[in-house]
C-alpha atoms as a PDB file:
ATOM      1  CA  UNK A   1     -56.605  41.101 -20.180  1.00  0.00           C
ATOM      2  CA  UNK A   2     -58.283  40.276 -23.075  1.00  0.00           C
ATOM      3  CA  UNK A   3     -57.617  36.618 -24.614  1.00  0.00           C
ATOM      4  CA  UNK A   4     -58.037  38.073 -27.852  1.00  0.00           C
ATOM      5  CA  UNK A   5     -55.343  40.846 -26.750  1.00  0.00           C
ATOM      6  CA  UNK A   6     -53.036  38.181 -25.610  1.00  0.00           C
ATOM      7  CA  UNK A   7     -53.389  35.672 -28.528  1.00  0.00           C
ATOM      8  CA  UNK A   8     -52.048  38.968 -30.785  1.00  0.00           C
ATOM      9  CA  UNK A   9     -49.068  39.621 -28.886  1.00  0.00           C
ATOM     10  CA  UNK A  10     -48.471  35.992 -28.666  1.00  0.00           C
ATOM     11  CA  UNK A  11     -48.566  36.048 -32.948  1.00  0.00           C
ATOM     12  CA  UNK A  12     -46.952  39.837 -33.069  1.00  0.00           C
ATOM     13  CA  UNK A  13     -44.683  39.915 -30.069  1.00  0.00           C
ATOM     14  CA  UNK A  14     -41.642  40.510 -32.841  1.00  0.00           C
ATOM     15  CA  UNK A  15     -43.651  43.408 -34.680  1.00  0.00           C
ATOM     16  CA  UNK A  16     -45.012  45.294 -31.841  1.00  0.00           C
ATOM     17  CA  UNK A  17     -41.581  45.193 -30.001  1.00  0.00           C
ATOM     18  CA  UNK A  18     -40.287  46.822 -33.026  1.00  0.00           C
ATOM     19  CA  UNK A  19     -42.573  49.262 -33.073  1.00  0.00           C
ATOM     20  CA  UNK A  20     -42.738  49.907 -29.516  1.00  0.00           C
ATOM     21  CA  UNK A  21     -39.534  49.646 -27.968  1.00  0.00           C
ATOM     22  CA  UNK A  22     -37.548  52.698 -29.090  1.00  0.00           C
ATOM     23  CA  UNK A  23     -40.756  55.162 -28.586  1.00  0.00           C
ATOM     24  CA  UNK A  24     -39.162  57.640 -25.978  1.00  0.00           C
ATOM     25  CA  UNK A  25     -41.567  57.707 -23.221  1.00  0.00           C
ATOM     26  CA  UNK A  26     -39.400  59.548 -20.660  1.00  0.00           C
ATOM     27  CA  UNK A  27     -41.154  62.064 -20.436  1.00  0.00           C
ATOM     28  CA  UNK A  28     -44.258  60.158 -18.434  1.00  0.00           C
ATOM     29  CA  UNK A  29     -41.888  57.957 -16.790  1.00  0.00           C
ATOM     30  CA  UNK A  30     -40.123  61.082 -15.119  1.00  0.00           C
ATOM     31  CA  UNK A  31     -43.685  62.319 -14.058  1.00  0.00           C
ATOM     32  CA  UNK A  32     -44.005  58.964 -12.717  1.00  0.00           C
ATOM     33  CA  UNK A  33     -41.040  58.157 -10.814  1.00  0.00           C
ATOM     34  CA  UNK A  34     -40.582  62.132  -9.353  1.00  0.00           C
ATOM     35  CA  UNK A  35     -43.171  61.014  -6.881  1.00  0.00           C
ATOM     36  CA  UNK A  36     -41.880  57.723  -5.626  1.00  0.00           C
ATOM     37  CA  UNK A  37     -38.918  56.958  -3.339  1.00  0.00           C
ATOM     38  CA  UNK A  38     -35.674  56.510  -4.632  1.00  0.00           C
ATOM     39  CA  UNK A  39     -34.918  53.182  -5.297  1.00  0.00           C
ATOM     40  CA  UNK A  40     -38.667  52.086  -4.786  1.00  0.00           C
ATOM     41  CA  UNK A  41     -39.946  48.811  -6.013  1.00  0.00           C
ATOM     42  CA  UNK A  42     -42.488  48.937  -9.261  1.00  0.00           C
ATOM     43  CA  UNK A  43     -44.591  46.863 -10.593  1.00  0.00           C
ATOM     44  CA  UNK A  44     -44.225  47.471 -14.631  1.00  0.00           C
ATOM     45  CA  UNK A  45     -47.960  45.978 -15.364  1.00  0.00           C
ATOM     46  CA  UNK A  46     -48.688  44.409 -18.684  1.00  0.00           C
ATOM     47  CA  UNK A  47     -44.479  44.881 -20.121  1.00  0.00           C
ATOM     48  CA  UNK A  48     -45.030  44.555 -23.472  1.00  0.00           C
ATOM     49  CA  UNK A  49     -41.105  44.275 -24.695  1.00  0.00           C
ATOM     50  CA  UNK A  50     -39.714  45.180 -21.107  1.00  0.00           C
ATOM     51  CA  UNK A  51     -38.730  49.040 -22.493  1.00  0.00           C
ATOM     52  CA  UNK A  52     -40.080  50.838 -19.270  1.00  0.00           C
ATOM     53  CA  UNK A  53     -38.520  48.014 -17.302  1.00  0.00           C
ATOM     54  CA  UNK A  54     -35.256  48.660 -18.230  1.00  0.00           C
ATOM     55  CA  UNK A  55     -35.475  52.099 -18.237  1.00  0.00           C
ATOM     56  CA  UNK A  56     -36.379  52.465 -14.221  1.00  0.00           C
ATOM     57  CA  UNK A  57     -33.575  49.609 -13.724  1.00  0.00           C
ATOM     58  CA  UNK A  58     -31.300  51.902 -15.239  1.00  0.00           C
ATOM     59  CA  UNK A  59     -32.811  54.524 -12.951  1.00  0.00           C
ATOM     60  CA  UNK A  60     -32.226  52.683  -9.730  1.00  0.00           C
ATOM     61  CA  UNK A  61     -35.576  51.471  -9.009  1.00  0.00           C
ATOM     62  CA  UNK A  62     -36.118  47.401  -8.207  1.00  0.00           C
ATOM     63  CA  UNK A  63     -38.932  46.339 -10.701  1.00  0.00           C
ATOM     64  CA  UNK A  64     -41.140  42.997 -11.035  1.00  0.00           C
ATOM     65  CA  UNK A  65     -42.777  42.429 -14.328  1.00  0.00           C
ATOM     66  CA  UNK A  66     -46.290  40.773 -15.756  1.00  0.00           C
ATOM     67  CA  UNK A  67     -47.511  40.146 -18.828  1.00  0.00           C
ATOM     68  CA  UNK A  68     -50.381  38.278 -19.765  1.00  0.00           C
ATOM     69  CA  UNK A  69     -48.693  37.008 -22.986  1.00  0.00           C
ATOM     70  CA  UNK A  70     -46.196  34.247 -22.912  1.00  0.00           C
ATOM     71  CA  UNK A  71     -44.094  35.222 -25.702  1.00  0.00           C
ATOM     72  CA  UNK A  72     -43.849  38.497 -24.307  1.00  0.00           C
ATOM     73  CA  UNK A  73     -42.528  37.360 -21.054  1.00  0.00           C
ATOM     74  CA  UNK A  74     -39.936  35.552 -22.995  1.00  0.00           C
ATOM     75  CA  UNK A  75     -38.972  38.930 -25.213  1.00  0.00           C
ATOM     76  CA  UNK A  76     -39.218  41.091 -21.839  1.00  0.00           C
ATOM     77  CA  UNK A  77     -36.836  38.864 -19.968  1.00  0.00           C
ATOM     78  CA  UNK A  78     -34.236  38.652 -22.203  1.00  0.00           C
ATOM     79  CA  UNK A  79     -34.441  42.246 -23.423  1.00  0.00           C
ATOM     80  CA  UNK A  80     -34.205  43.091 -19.672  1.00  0.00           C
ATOM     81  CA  UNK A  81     -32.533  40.330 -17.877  1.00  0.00           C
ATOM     82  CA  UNK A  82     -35.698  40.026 -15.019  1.00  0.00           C
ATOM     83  CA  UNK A  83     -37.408  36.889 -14.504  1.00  0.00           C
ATOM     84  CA  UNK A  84     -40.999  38.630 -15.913  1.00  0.00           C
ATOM     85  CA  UNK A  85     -43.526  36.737 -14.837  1.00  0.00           C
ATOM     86  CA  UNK A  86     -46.655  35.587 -16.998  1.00  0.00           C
ATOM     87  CA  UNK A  87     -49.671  36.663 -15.080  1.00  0.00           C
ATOM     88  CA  UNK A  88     -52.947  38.834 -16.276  1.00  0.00           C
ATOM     89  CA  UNK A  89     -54.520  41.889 -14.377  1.00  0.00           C
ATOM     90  CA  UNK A  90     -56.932  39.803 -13.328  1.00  0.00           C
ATOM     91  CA  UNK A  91     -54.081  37.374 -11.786  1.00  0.00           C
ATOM     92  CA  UNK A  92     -52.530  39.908  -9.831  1.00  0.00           C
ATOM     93  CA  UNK A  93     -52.380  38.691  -5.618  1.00  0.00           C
ATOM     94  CA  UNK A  94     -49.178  40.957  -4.296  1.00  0.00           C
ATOM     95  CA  UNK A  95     -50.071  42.547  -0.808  1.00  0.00           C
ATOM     96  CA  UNK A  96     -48.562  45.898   0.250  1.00  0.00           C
ATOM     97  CA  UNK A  97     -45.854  45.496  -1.866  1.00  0.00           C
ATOM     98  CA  UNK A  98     -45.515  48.256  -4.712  1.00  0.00           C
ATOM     99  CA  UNK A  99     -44.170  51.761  -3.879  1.00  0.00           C
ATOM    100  CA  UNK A 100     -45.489  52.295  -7.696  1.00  0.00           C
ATOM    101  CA  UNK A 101     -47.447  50.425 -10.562  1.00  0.00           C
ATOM    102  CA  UNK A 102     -46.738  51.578 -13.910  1.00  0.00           C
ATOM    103  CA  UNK A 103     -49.646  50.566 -16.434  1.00  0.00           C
ATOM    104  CA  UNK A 104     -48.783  52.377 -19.782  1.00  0.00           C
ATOM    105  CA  UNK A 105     -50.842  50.935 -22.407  1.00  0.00           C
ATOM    106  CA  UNK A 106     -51.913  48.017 -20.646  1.00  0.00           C
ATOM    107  CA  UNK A 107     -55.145  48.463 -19.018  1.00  0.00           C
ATOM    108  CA  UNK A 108     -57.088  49.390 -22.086  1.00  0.00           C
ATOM    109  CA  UNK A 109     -56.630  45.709 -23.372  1.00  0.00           C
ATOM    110  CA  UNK A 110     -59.366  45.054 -20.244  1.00  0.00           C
ATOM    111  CA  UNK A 111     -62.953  45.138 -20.299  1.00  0.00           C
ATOM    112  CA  UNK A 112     -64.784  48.530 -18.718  1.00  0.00           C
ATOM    113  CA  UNK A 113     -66.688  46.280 -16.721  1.00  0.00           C
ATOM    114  CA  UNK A 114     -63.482  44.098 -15.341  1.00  0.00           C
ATOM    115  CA  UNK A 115     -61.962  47.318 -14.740  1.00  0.00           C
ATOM    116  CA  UNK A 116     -62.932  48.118 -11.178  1.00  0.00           C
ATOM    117  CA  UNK A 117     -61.868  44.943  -9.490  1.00  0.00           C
ATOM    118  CA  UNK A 118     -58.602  44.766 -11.395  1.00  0.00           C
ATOM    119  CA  UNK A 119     -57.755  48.244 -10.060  1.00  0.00           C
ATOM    120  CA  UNK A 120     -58.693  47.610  -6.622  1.00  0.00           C
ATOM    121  CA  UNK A 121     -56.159  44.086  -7.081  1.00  0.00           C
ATOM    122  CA  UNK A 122     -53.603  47.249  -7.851  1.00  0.00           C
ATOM    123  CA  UNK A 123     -54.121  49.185  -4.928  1.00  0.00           C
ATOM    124  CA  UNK A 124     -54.191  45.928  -2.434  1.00  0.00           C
ATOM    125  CA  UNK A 125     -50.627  45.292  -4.103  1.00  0.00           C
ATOM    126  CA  UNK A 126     -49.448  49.215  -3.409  1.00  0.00           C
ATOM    127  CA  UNK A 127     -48.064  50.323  -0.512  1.00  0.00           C
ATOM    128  CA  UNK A 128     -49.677  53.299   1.558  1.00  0.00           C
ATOM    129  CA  UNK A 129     -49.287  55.998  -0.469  1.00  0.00           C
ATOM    130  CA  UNK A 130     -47.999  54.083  -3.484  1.00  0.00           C
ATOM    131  CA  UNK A 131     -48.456  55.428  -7.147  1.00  0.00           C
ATOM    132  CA  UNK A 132     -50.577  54.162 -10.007  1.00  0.00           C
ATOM    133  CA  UNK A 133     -49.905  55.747 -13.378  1.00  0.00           C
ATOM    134  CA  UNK A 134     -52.582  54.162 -16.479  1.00  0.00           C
ATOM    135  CA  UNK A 135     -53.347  55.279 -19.678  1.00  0.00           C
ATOM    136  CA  UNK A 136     -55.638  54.634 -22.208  1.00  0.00           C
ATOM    137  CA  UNK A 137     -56.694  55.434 -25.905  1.00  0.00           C
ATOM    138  CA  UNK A 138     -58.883  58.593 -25.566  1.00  0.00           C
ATOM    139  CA  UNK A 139     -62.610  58.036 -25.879  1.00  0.00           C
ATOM    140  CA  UNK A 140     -65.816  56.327 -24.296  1.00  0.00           C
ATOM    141  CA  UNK A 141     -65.824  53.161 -26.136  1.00  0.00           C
ATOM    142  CA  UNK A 142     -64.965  49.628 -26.877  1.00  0.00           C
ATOM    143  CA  UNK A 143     -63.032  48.699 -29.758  1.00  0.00           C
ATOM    144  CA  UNK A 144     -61.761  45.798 -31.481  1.00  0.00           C
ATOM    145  CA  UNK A 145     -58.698  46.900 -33.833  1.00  0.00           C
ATOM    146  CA  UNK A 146     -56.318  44.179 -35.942  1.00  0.00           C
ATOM    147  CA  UNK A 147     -57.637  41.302 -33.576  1.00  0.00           C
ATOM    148  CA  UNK A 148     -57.062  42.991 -29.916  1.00  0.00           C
ATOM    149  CA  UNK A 149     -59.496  44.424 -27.819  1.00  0.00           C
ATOM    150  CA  UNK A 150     -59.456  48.222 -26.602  1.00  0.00           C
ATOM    151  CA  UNK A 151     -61.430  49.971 -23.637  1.00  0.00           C
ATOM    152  CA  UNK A 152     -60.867  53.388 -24.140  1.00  0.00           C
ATOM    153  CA  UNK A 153     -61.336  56.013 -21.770  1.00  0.00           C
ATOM    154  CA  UNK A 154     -62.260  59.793 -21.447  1.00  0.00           C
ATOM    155  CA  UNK A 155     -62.425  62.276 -17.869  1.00  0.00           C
ATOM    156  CA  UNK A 156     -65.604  60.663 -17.201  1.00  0.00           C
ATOM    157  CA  UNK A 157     -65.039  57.564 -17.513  1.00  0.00           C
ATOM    158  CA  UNK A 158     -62.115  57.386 -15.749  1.00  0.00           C
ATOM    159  CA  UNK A 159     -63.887  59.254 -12.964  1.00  0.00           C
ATOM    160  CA  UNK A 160     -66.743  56.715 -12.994  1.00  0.00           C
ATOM    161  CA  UNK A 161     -63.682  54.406 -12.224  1.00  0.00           C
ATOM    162  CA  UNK A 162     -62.236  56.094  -9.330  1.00  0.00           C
ATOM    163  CA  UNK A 163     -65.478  56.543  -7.658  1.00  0.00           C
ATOM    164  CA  UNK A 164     -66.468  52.657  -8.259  1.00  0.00           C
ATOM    165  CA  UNK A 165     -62.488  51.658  -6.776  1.00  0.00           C
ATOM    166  CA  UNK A 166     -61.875  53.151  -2.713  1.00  0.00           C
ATOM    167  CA  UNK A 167     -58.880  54.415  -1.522  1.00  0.00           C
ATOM    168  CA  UNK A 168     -57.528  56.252  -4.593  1.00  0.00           C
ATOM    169  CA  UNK A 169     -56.908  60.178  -4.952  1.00  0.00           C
ATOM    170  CA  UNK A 170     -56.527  61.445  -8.120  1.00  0.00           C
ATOM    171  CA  UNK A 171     -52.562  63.519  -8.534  1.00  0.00           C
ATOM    172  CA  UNK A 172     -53.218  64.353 -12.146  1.00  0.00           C
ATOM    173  CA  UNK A 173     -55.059  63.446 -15.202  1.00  0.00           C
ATOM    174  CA  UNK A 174     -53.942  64.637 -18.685  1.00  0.00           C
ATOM    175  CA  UNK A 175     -54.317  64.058 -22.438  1.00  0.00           C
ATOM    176  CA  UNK A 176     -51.309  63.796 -24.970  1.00  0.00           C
ATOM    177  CA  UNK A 177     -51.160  62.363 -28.105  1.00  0.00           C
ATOM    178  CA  UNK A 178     -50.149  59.542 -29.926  1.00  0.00           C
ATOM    179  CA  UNK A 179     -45.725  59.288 -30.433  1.00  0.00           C
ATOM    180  CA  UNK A 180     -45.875  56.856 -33.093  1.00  0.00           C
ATOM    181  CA  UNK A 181     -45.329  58.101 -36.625  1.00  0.00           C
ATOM    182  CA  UNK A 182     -48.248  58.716 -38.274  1.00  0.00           C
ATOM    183  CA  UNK A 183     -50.588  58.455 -35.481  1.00  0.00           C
ATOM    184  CA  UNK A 184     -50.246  61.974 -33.982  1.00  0.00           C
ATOM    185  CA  UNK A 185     -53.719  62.594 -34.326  1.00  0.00           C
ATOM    186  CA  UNK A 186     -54.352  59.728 -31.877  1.00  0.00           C
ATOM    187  CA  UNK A 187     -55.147  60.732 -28.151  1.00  0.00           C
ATOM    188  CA  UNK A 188     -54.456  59.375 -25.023  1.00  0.00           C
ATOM    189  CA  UNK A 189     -55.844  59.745 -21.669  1.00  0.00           C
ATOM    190  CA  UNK A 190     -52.864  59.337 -19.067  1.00  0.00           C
ATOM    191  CA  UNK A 191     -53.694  59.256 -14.978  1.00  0.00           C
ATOM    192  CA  UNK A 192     -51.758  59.046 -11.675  1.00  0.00           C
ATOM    193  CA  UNK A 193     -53.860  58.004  -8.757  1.00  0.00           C
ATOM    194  CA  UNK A 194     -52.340  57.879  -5.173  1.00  0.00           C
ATOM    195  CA  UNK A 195     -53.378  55.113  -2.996  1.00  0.00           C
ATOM    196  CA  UNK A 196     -54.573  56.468   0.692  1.00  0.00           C
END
C-alpha cells in the first residue's frame, strides 16, 4: 500500500469508518462467498473498519484480517473482536492457506507497477482453487485524491494483470457503480479470479 494511503487512514480512520461501515455490500460478498466452502477461511485484505469481516463471521466463515494502517487495525479489532493484524500487501507471507481473499477497495491504494508481485503473494497464500475477489475505481490511471493514492483499473488493465500474474483464471469481471450517496456516477471495476 501506499504510505501516503496509510498515513490518511491513520488521520481519518474515524471519518472513513463512518462513511464506510454501514454501505451494504452484500450483494458482492454473496457472489463471493457462493463459490467457497462453507465455513472456509478468508483472508479480508486491506479491512478498512472490519465491516466485511464481521459480516462473513456472522456467515460462518473463519477470517484473518490486514491492514496496512495501524489505527485501522485498532478500529477493525474492536468493531469485530479478531486480533487484525497490521501488515501491507506487500507484507503478505501466508502459504496455502486461504480458501478465499477478499480485496474490496484495497488494492487500488497500490501502485500498477507493485501490482503483479503483490497478487502473485495472494495466490501463494490461496489454496488450490481458492478465490480472489478485487476491485478498483474504474479507469486507466493513477490518481492522487484528498492525500491517498489510487490505481485505477479498466478490462484491460486488469487483463494486462492476469497475464503478467500465473496461475489465475478469470470467473467473472463486472462494472457497478459507486453506493455512496452522491457518488453514483462513480464506477467500479470488480473481479473474481480462481487460483489453478
Amino acid at each position: 500500500m501506499n504510505t501516503a494511503s496509510i498515513d490518511y487512514y491513520d488521520k481519518n480512520a474515524d471519518a472513513y469508518i463512518s462513511a464506510t461501515t454501514e454501505l451494504d455490500v452484500s450483494h458482492l460478498q454473496e457472489l463471493f462467498l457462493a463459490l467457497l466452502p462453507s465455513g472456509g477461511k478468508i483472508l479480508d485484505a486491506g479491512c478498512g473498519s472490519g465491516r466485511d469481516s464481521l459480516a462473513f463471521l456472522k456467515a460462518g466463515f473463519d477470517v484473518e484480517a490486514i491492514d496496512g494502517s495501524a489505527v485501522m487495525v485498532e478500529r477493525a479489532s474492536k468493531f469485530t473482536g479478531l486480533k487484525v493484524r497490521q501488515l501491507t500487501f506487500q507484507q503478505i507471507e501466508y502459504r496455502s492457506e486461504f480458501d478465499g481473499i477478499w480485496a474490496c477497495a484495497s488494492l487500488l491504494h497500490v501502485p500498477f507497477d507493485e501490482l503483479p508481485a503483490v497478487l502473485s503473494r495472494m495466490h501463494t497464500a490461496l489454496k488450490p482453487q481458492g478465490v480472489l475477489y478485487g476491485s478498483f475505481k474504474y479507469g486507466d490511471s493513477i490518481i492522487e485524491r484528498d492525500g491517498r493514492f489510487f490505481t485505477n483499473c479498466n478490462e484491460a488493465r486488469l487483463k494486462n494483470l492476469q497475464d503478467k500474474v500465473s496461475g489465475f483464471s478469470g470467473i467473472k469481471t463486472w462494472k457497478s457503480n459507486d453506493i455512496r450517496k452522491g457518488r453514483s456516477s462513480e464506477q467500479w471495476i470488480n473481479f473474481l479470479w480462481r487460483a489453478v
